[in-house]
Every structure is written in structure tokens, then in C-alpha cells.
PDB file of N, CA and C in Angstrom:
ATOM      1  N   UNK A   1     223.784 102.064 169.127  1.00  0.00           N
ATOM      2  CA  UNK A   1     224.753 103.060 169.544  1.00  0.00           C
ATOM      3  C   UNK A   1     225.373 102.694 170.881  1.00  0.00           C
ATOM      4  N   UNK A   2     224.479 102.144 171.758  1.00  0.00           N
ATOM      5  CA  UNK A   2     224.818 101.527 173.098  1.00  0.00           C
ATOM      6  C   UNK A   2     226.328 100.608 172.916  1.00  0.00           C
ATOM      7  N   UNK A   3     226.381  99.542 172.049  1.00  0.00           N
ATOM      8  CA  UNK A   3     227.389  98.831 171.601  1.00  0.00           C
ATOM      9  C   UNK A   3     228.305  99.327 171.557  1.00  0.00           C
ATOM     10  N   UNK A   4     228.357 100.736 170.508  1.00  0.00           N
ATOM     11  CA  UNK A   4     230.027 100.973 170.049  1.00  0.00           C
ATOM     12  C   UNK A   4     230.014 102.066 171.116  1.00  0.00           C
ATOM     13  N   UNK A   5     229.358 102.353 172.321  1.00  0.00           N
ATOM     14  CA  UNK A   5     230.007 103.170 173.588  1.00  0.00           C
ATOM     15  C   UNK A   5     231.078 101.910 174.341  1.00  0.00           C
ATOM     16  N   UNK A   6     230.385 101.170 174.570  1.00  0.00           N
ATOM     17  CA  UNK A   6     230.293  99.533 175.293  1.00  0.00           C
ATOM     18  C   UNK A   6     232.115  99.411 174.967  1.00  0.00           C
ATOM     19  N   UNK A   7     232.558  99.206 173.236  1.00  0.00           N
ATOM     20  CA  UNK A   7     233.286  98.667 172.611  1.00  0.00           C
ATOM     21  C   UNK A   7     234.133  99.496 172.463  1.00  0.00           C
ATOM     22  N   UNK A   8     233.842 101.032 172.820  1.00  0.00           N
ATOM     23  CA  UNK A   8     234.928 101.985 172.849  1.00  0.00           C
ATOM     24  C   UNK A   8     235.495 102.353 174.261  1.00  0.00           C
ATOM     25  N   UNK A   9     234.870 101.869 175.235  1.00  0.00           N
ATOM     26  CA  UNK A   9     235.124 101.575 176.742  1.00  0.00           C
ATOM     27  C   UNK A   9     236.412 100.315 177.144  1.00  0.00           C
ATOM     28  N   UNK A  10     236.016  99.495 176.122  1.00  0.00           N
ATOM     29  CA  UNK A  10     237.300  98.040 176.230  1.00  0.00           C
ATOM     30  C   UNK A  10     238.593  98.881 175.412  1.00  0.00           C
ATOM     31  N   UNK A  11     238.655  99.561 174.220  1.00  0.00           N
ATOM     32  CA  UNK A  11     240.257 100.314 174.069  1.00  0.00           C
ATOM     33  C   UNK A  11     240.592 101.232 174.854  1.00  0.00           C
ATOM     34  N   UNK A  12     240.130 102.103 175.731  1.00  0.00           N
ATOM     35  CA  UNK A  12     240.322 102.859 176.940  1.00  0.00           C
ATOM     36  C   UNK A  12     241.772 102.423 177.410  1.00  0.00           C
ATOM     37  N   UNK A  13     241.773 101.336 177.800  1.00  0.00           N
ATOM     38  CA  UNK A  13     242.800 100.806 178.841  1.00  0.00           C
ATOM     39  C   UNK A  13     244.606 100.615 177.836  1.00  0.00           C
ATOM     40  N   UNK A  14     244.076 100.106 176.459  1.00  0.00           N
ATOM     41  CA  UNK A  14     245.684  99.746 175.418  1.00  0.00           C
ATOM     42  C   UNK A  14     246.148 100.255 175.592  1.00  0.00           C
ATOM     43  N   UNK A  15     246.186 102.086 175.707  1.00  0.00           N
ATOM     44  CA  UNK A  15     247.186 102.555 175.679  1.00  0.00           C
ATOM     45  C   UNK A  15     248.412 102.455 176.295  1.00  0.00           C
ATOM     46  N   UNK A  16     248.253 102.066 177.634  1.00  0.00           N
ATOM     47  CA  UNK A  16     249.196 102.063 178.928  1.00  0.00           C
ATOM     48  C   UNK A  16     249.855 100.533 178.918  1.00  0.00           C
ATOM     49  N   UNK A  17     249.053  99.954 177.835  1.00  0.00           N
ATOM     50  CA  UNK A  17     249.371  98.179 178.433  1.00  0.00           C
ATOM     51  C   UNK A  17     250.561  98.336 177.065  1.00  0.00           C
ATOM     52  N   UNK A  18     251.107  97.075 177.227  1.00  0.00           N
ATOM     53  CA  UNK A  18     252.223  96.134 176.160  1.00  0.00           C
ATOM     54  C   UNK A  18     251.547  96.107 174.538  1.00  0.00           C
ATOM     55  N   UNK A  19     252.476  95.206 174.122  1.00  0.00           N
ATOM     56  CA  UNK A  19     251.633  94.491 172.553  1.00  0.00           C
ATOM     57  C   UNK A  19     250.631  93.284 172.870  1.00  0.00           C
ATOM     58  N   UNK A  20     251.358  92.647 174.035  1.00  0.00           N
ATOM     59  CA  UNK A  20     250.147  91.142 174.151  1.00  0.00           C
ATOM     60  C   UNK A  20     249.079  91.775 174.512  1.00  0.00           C
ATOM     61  N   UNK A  21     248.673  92.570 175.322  1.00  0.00           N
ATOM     62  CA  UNK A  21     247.544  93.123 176.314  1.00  0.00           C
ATOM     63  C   UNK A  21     246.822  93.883 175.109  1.00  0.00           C
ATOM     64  N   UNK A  22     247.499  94.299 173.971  1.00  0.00           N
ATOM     65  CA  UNK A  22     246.940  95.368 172.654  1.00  0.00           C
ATOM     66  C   UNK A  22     246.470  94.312 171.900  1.00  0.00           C
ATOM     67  N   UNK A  23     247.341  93.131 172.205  1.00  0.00           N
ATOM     68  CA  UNK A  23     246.693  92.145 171.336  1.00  0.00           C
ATOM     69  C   UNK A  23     245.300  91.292 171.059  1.00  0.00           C
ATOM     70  N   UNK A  24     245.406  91.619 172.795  1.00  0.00           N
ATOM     71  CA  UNK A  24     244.419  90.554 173.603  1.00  0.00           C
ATOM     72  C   UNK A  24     242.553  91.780 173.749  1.00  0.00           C
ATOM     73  N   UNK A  25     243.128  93.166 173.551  1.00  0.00           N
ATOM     74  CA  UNK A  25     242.052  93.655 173.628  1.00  0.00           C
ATOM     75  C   UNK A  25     241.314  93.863 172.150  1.00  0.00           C
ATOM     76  N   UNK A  26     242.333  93.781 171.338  1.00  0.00           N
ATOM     77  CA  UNK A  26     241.832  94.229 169.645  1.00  0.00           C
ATOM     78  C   UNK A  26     241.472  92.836 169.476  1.00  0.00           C
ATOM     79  N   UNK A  27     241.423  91.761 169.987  1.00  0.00           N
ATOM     80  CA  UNK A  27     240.857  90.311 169.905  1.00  0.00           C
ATOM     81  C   UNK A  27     239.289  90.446 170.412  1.00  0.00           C
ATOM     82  N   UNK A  28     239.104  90.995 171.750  1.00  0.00           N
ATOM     83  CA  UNK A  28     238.053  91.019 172.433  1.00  0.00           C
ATOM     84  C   UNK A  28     237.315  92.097 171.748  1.00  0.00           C
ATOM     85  N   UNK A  29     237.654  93.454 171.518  1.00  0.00           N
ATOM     86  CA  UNK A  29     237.140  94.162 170.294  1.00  0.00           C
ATOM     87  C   UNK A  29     236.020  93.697 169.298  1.00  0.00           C
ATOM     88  N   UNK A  30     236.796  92.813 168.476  1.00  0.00           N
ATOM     89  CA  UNK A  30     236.704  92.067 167.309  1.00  0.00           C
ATOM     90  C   UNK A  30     235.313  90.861 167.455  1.00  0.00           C
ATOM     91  N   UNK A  31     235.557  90.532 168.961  1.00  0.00           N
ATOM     92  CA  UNK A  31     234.092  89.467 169.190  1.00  0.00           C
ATOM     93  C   UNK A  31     233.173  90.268 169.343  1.00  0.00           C
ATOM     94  N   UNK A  32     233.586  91.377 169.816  1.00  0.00           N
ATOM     95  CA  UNK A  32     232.063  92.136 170.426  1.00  0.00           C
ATOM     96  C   UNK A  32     231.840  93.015 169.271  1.00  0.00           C
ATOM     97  N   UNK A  33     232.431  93.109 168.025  1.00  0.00           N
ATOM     98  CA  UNK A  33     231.731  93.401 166.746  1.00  0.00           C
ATOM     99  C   UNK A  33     230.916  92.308 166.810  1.00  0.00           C
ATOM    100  N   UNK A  34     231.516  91.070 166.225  1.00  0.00           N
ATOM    101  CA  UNK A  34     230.977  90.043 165.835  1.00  0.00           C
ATOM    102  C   UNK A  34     229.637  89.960 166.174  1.00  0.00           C
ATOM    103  N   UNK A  35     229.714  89.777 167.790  1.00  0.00           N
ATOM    104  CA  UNK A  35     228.270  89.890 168.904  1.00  0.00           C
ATOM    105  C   UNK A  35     227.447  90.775 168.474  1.00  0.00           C
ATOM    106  N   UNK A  36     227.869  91.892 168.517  1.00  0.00           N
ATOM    107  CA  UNK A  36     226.923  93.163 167.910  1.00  0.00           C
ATOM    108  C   UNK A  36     226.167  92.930 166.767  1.00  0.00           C
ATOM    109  N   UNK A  37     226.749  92.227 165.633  1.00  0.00           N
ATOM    110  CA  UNK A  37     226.560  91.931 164.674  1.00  0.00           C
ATOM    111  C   UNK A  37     225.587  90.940 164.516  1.00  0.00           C
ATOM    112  N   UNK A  38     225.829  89.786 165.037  1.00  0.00           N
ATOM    113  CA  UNK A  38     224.772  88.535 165.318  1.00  0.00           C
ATOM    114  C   UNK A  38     223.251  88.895 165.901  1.00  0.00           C
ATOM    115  N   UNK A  39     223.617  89.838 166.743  1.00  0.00           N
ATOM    116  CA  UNK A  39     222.332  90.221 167.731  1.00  0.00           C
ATOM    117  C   UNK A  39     221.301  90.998 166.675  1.00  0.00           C
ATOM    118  N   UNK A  40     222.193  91.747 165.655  1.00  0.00           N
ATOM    119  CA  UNK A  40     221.285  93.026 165.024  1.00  0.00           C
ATOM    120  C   UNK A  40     221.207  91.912 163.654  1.00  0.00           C
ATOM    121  N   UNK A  41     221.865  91.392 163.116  1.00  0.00           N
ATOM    122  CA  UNK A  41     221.367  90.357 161.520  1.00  0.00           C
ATOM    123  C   UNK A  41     220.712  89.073 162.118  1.00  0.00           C
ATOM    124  N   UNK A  42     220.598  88.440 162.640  1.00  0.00           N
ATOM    125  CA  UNK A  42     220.067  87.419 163.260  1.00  0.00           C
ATOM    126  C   UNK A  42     220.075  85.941 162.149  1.00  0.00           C
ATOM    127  N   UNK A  43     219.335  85.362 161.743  1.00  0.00           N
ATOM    128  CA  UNK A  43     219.963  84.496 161.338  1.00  0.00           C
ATOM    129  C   UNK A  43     220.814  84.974 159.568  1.00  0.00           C
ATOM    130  N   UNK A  44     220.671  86.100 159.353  1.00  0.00           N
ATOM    131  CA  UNK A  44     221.226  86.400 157.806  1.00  0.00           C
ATOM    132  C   UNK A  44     222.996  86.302 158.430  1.00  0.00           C
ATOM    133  N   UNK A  45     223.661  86.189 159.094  1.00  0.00           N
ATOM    134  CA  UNK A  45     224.542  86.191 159.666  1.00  0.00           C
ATOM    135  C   UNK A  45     225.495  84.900 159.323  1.00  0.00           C
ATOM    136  N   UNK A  46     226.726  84.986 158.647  1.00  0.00           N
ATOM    137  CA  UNK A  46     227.813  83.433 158.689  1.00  0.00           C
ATOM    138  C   UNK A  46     228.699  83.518 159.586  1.00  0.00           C
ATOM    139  N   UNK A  47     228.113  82.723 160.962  1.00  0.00           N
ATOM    140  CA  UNK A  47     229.340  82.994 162.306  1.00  0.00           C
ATOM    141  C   UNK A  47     230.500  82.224 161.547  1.00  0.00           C
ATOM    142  N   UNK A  48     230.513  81.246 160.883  1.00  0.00           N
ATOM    143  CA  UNK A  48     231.704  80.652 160.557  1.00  0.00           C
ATOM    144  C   UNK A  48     232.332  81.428 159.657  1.00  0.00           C
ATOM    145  N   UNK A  49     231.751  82.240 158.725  1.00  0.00           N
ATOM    146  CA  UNK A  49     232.413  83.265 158.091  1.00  0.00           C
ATOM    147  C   UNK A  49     233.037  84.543 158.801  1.00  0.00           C
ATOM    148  N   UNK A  50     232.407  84.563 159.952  1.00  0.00           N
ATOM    149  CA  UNK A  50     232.975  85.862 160.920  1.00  0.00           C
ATOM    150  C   UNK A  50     233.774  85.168 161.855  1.00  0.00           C
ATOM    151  N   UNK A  51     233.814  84.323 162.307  1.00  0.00           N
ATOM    152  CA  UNK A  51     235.019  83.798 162.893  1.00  0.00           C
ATOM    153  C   UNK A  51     236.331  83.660 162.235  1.00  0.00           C
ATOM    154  N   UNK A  52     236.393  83.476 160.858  1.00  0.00           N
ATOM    155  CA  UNK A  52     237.381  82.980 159.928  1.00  0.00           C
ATOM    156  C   UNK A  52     237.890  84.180 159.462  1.00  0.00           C
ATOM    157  N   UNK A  53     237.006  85.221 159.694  1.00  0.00           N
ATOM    158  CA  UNK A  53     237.687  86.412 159.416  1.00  0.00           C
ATOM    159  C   UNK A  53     238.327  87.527 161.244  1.00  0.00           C
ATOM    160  N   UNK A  54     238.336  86.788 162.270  1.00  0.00           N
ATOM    161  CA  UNK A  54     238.597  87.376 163.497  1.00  0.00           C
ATOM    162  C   UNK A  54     239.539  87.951 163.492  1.00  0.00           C
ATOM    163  N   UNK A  55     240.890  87.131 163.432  1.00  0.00           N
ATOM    164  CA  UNK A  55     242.097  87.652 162.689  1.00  0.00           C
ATOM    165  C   UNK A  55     242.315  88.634 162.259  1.00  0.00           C
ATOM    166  N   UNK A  56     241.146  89.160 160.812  1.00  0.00           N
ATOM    167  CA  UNK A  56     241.990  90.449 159.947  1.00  0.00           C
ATOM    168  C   UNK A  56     241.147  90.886 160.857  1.00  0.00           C
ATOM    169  N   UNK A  57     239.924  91.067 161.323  1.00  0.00           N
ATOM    170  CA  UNK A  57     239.591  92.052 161.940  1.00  0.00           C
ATOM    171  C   UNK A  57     240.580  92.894 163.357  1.00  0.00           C
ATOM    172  N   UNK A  58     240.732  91.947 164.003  1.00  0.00           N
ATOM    173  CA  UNK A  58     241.894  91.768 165.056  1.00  0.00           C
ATOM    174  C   UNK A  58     242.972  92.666 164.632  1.00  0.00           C
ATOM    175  N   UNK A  59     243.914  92.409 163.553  1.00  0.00           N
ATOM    176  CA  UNK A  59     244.525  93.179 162.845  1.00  0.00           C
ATOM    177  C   UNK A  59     244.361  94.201 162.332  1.00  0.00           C
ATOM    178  N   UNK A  60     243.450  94.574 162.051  1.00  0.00           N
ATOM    179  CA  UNK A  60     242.832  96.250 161.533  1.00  0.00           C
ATOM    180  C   UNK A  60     242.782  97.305 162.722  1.00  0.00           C
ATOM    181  N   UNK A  61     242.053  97.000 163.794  1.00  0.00           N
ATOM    182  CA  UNK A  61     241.918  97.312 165.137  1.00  0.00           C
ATOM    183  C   UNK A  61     242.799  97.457 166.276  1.00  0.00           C
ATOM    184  N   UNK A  62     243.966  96.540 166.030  1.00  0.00           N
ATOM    185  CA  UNK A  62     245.333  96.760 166.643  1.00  0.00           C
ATOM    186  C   UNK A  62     246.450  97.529 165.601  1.00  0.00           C
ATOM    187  N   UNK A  63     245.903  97.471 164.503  1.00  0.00           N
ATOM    188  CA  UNK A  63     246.831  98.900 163.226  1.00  0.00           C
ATOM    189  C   UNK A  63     246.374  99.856 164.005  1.00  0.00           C
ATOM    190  N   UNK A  64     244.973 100.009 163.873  1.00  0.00           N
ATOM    191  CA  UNK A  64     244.660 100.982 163.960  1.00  0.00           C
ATOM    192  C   UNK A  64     244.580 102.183 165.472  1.00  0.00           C
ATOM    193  N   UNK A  65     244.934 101.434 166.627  1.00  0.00           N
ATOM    194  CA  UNK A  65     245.120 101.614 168.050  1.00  0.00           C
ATOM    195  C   UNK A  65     246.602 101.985 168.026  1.00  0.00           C
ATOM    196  N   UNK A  66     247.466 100.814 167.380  1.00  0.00           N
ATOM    197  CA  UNK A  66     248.880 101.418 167.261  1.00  0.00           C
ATOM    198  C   UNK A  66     249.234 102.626 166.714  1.00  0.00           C
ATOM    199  N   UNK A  67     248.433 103.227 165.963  1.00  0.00           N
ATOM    200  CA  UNK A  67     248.586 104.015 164.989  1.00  0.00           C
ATOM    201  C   UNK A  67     248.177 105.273 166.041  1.00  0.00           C
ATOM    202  N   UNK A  68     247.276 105.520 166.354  1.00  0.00           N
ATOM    203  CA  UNK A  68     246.993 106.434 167.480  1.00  0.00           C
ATOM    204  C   UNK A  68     247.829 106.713 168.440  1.00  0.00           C
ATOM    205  N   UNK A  69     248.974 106.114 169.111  1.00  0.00           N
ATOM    206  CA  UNK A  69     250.162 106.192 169.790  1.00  0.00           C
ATOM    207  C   UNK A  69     251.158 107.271 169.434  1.00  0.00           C
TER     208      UNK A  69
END
């Protein structure tokens, strides 16, 4: 639960910023799933499969921030 306080503390700031800065935080978002993720599955985990998917995640998370506007 600590995590998604953590991870809901980094979108705080999008609102006020641009698209790059929305871009750049729904990016950083997206690792610190990832992170979250790695830490709690441990080796059952495909970083190369979660990297390859950063992108849509990235994209879901900046829909979804835009969308809140």
C-alpha cells in the first residue's frame, strides 16, 4: 500500500506542467509499477516483458491523467 501512496505522490505535480512533463511523469509512473512489481513477484517476473510493454503502460496513465483535466 506504501507504493501506490509513493506513486500517487509523483502525479500530484501533471496537472500544472505541459504534455512533455505529463509525458515524462506517466513514464516514471510506469517504472515504479514495474519496481513495485519486481520487488513483490521476485524472480516469477519478465523484466524484458515489462519493459517492452513501458510504452502502453505509459500510455494508459497519461490517457488516463489527461482525462482527469
Amino acid at each position: 500500500m506504501s507504493d501506490f501512496i509513493e506513486i500517487s505522490k509523483l502525479a500530484s505535480p501533471i496537472y500544472s506542467n505541459g504534455r512533455k512533463a505529463s509525458r515524462a511523469h506517466a513514464v516514471t509512473i510506469a517504472l515504479e509499477i514495474i519496481r513495485t512489481k519486481a520487488g513483490s513477484h521476485g524472480d516469477d517476473i519478465h523484466l524484458e516483458q515489462e519493459f517492452e510493454n513501458l510504452t502502453k503502460y505509459a500510455d494508459l496513465i497519461q490517457a488516463a491523467m489527461e482525462s482527469e483535466r
